[in-house]
N, C-alpha and C. Protein backbone atom coordinates (compact mmCIF):
# COMPACT_ATOMS: atom_id res chain seq x y z
N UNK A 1 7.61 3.44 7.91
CA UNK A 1 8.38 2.73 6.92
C UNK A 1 7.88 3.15 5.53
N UNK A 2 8.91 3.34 4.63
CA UNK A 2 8.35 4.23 3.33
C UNK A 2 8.22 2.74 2.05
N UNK A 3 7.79 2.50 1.61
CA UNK A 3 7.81 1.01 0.78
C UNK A 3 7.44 1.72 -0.68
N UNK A 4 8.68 1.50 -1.48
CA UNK A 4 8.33 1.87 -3.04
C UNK A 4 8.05 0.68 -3.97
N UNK A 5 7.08 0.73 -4.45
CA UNK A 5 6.40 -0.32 -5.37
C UNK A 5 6.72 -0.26 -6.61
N UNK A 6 7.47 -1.33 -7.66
CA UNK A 6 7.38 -1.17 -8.79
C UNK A 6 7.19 -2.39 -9.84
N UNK A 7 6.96 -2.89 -10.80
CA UNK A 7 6.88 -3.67 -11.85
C UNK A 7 7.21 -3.38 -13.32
N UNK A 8 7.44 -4.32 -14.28
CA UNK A 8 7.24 -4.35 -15.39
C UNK A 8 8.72 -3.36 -15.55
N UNK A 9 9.85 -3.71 -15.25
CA UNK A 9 10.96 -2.54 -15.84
C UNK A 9 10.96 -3.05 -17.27
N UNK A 10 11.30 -4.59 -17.79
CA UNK A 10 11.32 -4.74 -18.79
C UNK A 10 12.94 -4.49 -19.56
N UNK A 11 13.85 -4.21 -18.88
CA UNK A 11 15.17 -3.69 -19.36
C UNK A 11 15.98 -4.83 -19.77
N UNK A 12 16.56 -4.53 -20.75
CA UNK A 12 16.54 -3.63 -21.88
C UNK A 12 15.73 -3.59 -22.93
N UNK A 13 14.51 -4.83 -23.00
CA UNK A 13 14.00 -4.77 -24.11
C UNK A 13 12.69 -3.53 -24.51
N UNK A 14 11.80 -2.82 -23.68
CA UNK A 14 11.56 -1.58 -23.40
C UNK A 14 11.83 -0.64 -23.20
N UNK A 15 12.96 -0.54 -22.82
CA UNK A 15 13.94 0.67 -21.83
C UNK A 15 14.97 0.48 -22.13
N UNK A 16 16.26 0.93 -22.39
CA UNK A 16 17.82 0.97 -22.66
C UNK A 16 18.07 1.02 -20.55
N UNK A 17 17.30 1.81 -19.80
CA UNK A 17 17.72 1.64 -18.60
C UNK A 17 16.81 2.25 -17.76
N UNK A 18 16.98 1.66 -16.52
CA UNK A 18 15.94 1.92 -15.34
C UNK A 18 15.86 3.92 -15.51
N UNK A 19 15.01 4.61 -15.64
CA UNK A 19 14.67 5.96 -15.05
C UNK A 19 15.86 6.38 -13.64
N UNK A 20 16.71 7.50 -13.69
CA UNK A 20 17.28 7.83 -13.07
C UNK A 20 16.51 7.73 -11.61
N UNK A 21 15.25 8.83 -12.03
CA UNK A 21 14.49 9.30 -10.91
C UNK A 21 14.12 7.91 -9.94
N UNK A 22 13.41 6.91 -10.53
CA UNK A 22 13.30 5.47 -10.25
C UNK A 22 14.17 5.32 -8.91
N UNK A 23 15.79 5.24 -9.50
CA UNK A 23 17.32 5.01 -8.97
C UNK A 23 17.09 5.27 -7.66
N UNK A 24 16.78 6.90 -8.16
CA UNK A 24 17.12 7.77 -6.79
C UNK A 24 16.24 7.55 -5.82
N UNK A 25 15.36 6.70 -5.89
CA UNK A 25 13.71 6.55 -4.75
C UNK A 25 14.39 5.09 -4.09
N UNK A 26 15.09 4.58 -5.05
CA UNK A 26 15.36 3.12 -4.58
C UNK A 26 16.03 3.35 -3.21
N UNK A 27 16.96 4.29 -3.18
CA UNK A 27 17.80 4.76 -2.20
C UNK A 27 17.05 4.96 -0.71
N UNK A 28 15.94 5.65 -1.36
CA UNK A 28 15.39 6.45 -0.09
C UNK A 28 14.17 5.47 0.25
N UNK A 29 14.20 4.61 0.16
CA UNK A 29 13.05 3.40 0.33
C UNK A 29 13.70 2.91 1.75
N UNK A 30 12.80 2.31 2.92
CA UNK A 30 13.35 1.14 3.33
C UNK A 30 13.27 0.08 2.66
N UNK A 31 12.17 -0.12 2.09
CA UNK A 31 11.78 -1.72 0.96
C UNK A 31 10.97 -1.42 -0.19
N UNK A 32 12.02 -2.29 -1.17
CA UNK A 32 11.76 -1.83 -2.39
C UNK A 32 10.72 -3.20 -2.88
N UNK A 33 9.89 -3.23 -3.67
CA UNK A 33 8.88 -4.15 -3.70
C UNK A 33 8.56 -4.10 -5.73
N UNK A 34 9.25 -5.50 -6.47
CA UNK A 34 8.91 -5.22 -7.90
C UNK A 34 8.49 -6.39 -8.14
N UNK A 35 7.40 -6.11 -9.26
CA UNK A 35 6.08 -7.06 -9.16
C UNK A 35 6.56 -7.99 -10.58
N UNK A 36 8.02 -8.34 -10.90
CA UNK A 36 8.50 -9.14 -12.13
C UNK A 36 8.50 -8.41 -13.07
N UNK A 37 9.00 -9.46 -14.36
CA UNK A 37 9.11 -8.52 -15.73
C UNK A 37 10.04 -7.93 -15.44
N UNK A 38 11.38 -8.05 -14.80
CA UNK A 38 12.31 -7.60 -15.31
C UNK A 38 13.47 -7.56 -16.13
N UNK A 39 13.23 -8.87 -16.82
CA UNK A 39 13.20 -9.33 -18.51
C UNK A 39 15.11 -9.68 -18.06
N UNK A 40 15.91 -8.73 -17.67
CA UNK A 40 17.61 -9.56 -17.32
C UNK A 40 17.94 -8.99 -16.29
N UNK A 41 18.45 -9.99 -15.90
CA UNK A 41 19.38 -10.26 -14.44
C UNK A 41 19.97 -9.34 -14.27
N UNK A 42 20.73 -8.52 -15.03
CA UNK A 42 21.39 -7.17 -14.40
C UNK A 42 20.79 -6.48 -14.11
N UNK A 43 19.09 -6.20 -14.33
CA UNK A 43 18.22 -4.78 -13.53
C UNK A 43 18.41 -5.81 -12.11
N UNK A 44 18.25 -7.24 -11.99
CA UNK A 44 17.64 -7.31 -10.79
C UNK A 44 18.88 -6.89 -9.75
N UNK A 45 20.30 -7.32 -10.29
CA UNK A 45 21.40 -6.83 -9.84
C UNK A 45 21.57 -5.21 -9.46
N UNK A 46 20.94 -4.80 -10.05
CA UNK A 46 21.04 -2.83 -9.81
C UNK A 46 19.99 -2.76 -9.14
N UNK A 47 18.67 -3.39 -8.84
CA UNK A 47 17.84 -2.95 -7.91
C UNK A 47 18.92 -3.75 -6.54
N UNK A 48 19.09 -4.76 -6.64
CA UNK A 48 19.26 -5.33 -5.11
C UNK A 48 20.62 -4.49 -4.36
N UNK A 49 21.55 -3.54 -5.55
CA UNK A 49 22.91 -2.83 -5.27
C UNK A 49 22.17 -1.64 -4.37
N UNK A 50 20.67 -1.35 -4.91
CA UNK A 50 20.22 0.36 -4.47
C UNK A 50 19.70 0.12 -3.78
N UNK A 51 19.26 -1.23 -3.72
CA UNK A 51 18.22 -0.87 -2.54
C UNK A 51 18.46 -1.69 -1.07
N UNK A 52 17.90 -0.97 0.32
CA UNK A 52 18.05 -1.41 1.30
C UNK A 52 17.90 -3.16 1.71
N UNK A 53 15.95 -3.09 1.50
CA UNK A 53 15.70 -4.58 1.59
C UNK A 53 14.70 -4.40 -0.34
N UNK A 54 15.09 -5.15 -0.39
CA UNK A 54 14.03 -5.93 -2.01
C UNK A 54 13.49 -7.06 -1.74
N UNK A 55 12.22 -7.01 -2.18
CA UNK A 55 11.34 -7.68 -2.33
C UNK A 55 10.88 -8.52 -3.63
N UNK A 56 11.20 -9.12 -4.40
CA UNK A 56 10.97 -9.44 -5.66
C UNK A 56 10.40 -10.86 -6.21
N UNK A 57 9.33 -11.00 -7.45
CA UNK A 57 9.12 -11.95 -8.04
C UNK A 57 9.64 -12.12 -9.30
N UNK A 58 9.35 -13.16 -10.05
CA UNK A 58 9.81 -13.61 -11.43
C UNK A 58 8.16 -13.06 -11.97
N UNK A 59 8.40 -12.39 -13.41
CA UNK A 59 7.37 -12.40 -14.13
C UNK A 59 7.34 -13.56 -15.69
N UNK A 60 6.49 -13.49 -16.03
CA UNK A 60 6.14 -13.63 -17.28
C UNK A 60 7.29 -13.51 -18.94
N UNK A 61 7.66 -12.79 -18.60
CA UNK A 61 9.02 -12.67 -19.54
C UNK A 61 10.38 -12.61 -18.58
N UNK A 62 10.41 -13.50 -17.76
CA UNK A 62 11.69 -13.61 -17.36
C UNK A 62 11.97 -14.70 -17.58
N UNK A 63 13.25 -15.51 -17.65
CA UNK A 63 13.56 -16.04 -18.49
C UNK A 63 14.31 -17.70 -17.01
N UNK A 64 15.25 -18.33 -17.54
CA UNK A 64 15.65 -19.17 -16.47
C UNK A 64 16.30 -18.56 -15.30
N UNK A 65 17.36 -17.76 -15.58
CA UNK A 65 18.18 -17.13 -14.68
C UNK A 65 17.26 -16.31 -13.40
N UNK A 66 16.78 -15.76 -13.90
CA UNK A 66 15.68 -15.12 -12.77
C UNK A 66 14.82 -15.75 -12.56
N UNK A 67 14.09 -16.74 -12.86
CA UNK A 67 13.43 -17.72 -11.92
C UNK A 67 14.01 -18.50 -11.06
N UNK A 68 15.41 -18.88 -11.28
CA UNK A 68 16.52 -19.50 -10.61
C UNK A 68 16.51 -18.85 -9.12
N UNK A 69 16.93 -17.14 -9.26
CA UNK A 69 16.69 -16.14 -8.17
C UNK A 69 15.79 -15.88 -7.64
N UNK A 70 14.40 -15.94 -8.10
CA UNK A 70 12.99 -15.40 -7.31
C UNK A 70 12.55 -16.08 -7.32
N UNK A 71 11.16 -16.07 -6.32
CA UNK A 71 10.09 -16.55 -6.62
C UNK A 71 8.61 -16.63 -7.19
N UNK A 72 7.84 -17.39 -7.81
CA UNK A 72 6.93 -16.53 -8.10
C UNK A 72 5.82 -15.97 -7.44
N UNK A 73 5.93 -16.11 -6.16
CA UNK A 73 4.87 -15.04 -4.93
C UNK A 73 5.72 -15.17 -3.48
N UNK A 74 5.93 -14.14 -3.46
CA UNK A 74 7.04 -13.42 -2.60
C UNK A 74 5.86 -13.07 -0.88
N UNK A 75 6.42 -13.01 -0.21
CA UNK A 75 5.30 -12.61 1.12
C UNK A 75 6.47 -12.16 1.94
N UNK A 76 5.80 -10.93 2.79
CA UNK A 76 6.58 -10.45 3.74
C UNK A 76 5.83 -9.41 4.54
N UNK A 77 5.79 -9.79 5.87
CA UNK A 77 5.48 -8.94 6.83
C UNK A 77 6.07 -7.41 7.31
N UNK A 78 5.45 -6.35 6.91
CA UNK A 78 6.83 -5.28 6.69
C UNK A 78 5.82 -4.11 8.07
N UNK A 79 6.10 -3.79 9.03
CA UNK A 79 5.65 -3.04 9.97
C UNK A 79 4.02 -3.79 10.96
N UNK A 80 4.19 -4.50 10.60
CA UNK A 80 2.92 -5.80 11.27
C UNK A 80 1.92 -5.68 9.81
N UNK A 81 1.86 -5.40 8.60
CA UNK A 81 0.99 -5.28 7.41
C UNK A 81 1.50 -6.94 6.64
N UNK A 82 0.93 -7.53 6.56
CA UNK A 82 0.90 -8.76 5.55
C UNK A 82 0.60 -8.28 4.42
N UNK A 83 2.02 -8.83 3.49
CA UNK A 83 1.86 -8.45 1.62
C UNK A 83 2.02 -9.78 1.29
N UNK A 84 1.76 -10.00 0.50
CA UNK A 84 1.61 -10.96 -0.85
C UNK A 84 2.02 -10.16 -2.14
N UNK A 85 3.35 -10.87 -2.88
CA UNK A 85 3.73 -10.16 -4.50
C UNK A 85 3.97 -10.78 -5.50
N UNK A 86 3.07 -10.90 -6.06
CA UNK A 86 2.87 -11.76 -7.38
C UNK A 86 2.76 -10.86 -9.12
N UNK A 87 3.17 -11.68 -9.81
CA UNK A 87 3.10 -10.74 -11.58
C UNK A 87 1.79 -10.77 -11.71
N UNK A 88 1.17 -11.98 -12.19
CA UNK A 88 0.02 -11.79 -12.86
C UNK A 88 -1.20 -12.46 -11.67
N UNK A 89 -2.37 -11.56 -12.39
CA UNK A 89 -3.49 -11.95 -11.54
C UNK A 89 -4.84 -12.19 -12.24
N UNK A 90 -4.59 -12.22 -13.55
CA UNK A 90 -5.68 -12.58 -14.06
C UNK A 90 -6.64 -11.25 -15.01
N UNK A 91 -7.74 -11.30 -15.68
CA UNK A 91 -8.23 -10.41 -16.46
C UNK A 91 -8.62 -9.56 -14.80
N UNK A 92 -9.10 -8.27 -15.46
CA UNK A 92 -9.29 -7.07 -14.26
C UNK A 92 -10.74 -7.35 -13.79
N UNK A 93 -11.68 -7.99 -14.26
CA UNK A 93 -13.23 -8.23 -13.99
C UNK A 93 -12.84 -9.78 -13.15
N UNK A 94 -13.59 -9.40 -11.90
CA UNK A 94 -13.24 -10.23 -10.35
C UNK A 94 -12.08 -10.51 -10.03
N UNK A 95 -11.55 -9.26 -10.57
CA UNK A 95 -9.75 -9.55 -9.90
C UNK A 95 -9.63 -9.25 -8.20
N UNK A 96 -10.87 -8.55 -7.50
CA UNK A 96 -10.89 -8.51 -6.10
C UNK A 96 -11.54 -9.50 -5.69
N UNK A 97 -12.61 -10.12 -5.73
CA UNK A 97 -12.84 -11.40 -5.77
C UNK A 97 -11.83 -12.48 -5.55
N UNK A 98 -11.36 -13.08 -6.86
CA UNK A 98 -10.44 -13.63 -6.93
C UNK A 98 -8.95 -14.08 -6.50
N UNK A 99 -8.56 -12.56 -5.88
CA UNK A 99 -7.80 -12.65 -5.11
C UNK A 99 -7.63 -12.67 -3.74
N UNK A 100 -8.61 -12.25 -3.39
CA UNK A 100 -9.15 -12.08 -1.90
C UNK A 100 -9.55 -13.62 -1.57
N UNK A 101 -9.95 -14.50 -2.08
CA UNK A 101 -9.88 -16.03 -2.22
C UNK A 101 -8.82 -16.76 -2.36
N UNK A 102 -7.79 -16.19 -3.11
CA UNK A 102 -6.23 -16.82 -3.16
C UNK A 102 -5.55 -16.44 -2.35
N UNK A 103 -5.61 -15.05 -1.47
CA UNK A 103 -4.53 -14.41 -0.32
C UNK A 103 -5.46 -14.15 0.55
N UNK A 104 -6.38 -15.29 1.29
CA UNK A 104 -6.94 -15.09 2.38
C UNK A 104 -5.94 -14.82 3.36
N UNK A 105 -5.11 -14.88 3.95
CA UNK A 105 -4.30 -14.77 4.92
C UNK A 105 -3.37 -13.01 4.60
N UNK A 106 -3.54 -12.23 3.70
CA UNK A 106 -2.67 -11.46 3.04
C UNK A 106 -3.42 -9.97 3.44
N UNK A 107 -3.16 -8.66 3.52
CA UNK A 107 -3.73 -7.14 3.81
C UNK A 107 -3.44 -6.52 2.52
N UNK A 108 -2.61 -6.57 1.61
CA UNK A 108 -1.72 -5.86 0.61
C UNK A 108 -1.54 -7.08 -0.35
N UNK A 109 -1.51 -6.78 -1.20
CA UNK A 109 -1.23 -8.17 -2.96
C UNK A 109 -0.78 -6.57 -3.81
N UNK A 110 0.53 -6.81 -3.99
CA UNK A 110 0.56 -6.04 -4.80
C UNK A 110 1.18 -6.60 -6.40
N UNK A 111 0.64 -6.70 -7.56
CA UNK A 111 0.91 -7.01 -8.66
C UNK A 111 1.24 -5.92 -10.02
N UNK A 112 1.69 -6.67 -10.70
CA UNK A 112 2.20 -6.18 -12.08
C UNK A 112 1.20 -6.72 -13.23
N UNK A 113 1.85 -6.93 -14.30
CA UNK A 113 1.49 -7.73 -15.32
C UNK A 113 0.76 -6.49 -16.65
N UNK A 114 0.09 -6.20 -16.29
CA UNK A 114 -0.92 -5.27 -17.20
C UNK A 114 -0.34 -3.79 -17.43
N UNK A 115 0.94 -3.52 -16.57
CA UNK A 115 1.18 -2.04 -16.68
C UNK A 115 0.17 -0.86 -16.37
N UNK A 116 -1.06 -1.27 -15.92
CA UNK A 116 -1.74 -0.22 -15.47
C UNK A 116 -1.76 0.28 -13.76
N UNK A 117 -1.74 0.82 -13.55
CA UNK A 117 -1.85 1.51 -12.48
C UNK A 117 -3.15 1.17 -11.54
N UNK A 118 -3.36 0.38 -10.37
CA UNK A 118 -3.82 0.33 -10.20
C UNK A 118 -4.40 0.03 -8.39
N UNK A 119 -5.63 0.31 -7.85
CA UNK A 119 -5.41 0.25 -6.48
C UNK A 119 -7.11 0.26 -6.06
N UNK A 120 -7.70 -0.52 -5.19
CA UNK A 120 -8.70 -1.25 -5.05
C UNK A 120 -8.33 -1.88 -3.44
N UNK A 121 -9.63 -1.81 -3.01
CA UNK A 121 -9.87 -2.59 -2.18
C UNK A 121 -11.25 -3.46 -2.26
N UNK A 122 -10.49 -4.86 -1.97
CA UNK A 122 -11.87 -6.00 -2.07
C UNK A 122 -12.84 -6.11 -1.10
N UNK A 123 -13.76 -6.70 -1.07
CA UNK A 123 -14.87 -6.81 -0.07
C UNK A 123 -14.15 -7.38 1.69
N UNK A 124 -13.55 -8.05 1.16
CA UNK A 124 -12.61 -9.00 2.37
C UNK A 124 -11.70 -7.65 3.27
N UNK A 125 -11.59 -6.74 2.63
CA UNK A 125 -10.23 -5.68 2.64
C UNK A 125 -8.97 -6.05 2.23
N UNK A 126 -8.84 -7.11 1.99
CA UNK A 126 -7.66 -7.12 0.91
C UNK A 126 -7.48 -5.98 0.03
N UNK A 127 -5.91 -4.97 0.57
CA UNK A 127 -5.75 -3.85 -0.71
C UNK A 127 -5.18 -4.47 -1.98
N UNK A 128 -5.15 -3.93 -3.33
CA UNK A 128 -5.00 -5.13 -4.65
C UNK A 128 -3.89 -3.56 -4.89
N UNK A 129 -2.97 -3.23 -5.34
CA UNK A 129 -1.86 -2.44 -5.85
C UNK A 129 -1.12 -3.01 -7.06
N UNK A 130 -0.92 -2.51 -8.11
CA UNK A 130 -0.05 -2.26 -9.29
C UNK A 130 0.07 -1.27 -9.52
N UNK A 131 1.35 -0.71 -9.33
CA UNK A 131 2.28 0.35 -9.71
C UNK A 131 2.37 1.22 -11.22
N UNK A 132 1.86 -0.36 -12.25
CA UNK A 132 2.19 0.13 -13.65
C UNK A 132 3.73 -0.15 -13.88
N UNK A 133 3.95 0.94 -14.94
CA UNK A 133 5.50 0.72 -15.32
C UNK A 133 6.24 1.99 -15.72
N UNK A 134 7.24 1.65 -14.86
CA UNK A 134 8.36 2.71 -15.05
C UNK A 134 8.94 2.86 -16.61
N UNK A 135 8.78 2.29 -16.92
CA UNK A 135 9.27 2.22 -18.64
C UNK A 135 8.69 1.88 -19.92
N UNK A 136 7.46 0.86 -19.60
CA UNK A 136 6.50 0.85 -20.40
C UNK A 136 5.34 0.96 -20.10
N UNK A 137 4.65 2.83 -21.08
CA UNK A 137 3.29 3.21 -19.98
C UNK A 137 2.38 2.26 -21.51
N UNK A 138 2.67 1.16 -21.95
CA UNK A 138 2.03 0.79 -23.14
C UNK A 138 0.71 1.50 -23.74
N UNK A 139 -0.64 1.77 -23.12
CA UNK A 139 -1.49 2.54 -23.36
C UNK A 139 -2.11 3.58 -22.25
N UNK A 140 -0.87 3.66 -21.19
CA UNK A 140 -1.61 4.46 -20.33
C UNK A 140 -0.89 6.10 -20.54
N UNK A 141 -0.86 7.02 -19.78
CA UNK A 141 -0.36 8.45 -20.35
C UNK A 141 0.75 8.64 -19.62
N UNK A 142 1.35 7.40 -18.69
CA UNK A 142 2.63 8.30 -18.04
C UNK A 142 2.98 7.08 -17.58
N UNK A 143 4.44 6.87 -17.77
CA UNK A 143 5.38 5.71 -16.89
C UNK A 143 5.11 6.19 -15.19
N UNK A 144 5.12 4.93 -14.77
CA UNK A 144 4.43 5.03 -13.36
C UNK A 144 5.39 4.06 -12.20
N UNK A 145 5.08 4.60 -10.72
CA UNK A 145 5.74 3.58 -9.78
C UNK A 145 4.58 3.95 -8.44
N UNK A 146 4.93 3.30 -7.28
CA UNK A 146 3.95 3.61 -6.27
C UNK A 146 4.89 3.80 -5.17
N UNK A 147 4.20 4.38 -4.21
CA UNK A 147 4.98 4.44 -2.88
C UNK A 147 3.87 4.50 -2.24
N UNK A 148 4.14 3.89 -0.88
CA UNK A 148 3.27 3.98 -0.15
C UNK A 148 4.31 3.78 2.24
N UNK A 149 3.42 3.95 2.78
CA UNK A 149 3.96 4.34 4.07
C UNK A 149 2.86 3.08 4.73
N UNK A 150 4.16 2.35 5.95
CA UNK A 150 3.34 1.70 6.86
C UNK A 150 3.83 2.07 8.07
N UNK A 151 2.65 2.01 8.79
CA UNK A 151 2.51 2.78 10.23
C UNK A 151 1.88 1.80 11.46
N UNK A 152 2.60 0.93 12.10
CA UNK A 152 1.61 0.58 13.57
C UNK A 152 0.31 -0.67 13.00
N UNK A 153 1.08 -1.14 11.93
CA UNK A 153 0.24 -2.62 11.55
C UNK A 153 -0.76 -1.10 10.45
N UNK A 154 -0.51 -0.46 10.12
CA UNK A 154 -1.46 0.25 9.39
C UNK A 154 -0.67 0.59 7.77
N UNK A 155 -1.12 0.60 6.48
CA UNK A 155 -0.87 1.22 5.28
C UNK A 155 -1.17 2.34 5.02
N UNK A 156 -1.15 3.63 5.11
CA UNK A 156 -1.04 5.28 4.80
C UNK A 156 -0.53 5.22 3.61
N UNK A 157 -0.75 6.71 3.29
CA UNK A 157 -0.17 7.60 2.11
C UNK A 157 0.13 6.34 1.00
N UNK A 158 -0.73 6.12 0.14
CA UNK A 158 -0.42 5.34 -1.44
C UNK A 158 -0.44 6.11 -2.50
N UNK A 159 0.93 6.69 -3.45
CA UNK A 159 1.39 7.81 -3.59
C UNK A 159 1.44 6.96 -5.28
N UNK A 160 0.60 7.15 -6.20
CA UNK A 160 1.43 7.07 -7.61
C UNK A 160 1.98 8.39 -8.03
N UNK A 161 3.32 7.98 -8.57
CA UNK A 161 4.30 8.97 -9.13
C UNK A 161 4.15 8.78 -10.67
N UNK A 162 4.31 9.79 -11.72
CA UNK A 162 4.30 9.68 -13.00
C UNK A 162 5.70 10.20 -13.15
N UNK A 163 6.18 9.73 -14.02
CA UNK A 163 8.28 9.65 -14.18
C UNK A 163 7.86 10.86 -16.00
N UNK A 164 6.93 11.02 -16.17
CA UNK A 164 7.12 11.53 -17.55
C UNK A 164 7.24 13.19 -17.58
C-alpha cells in the first residue's frame, strides 16, 4: 500500500494552488494522509476529488467550515499499521516523549504544524512523521511531501520528495 503524506497546503493564502506534481501523486496513492492547515474548503474538496481514500485533520488556521468536516485527530488502521493524524504537537524538544505518552496505542503519528520535515522514532517505537509543506517551505530549502509504503503490518520505504 503506497500512503502519501502531506500538510500545511495553506491555499490560497500561501499558494494561489496545490503543486501540479502534488495532484499527480494524489492519484497514484491508495491513501492520501494531510496533517491540516488547509486554510479553505475547496483544497479539501480537490484533495477528496483526487484522491482514492483521504485521511484528514483540521489545523490551526482552519477556520469553521473545515472543522465542521474533520477532525482534530484522525486514526486509521491502513495494512495492520496503527496511525494517529494530528496538526500540532507541541515545541520539537520531547516531542517523542510526549507523544509516545499521548498515542500509546498508535505505530505512526504523523503531524504538520511547523512545516519542517520531519521523521523520528521514539523510545516506545512510536514513528513521529511531518511531511513539511508543499507550498510553504517557510525557512526550510524546498517545499516538501512524504510517501511512504505499508507491507504485512510493516512501514517501508519513507520517501521525502522536494517539489522545488
Amino acid at each position: 500500500m503506497r500512503v502519501l503524506l502531506t500538510s500545511d497546503t495553506h491555499v490560497p493564502r500561501r499558494a494561489k494552488a496545490v503543486p501540479e506534481r502534488l495532484l499527480t501523486e494524489l492519484a497514484a496513492a491508495d491513501v492520501v494522509i494531510h496533517a491540516g492547515d488547509w486554510v479553505d474548503a475547496a483544497a479539501l474538496d480537490l484533495f477528496e476529488a483526487r484522491s482514492r481514500r483521504l485521511i484528514g485533520v483540521y489545523g490551526n488556521n482552519d477556520g469553521p467550515d473545515l472543522r465542521a468536516r474533520l477532525p482534530e485527530v484522525a486514526r486509521a488502521r491502513l495494512g495492520g499499521v496503527r496511525f494517529a493524524v494530528v496538526h500540532e504537537t507541541g515545541p520539537a524538544e520531547g516531542r517523542e516523549r510526549r507523544c509516545a505518552a499521548r498515542y500509546p496505542d498508535v505505530d505512526v503519528l504523523v503531524f504538520g504544524h511547523s512545516h519542517i520535515p520531519w521523521d523520528t522514532v521514539a523510545e516506545s517505537g512510536l514513528r513521529l512523521l511531518n511531511p513539511g509543506s508543499p507550498t510553504d517551505r517557510r525557512r526550510q530549502p524546498h517545499h516538501t511531501y512524504m510517501t511512504l509504503t505499508v507491507e504485512a503490518g510493516r512501514v517501508g520505504d519513507v520517501v521525502l520528495y522536494e517539489l522545488d
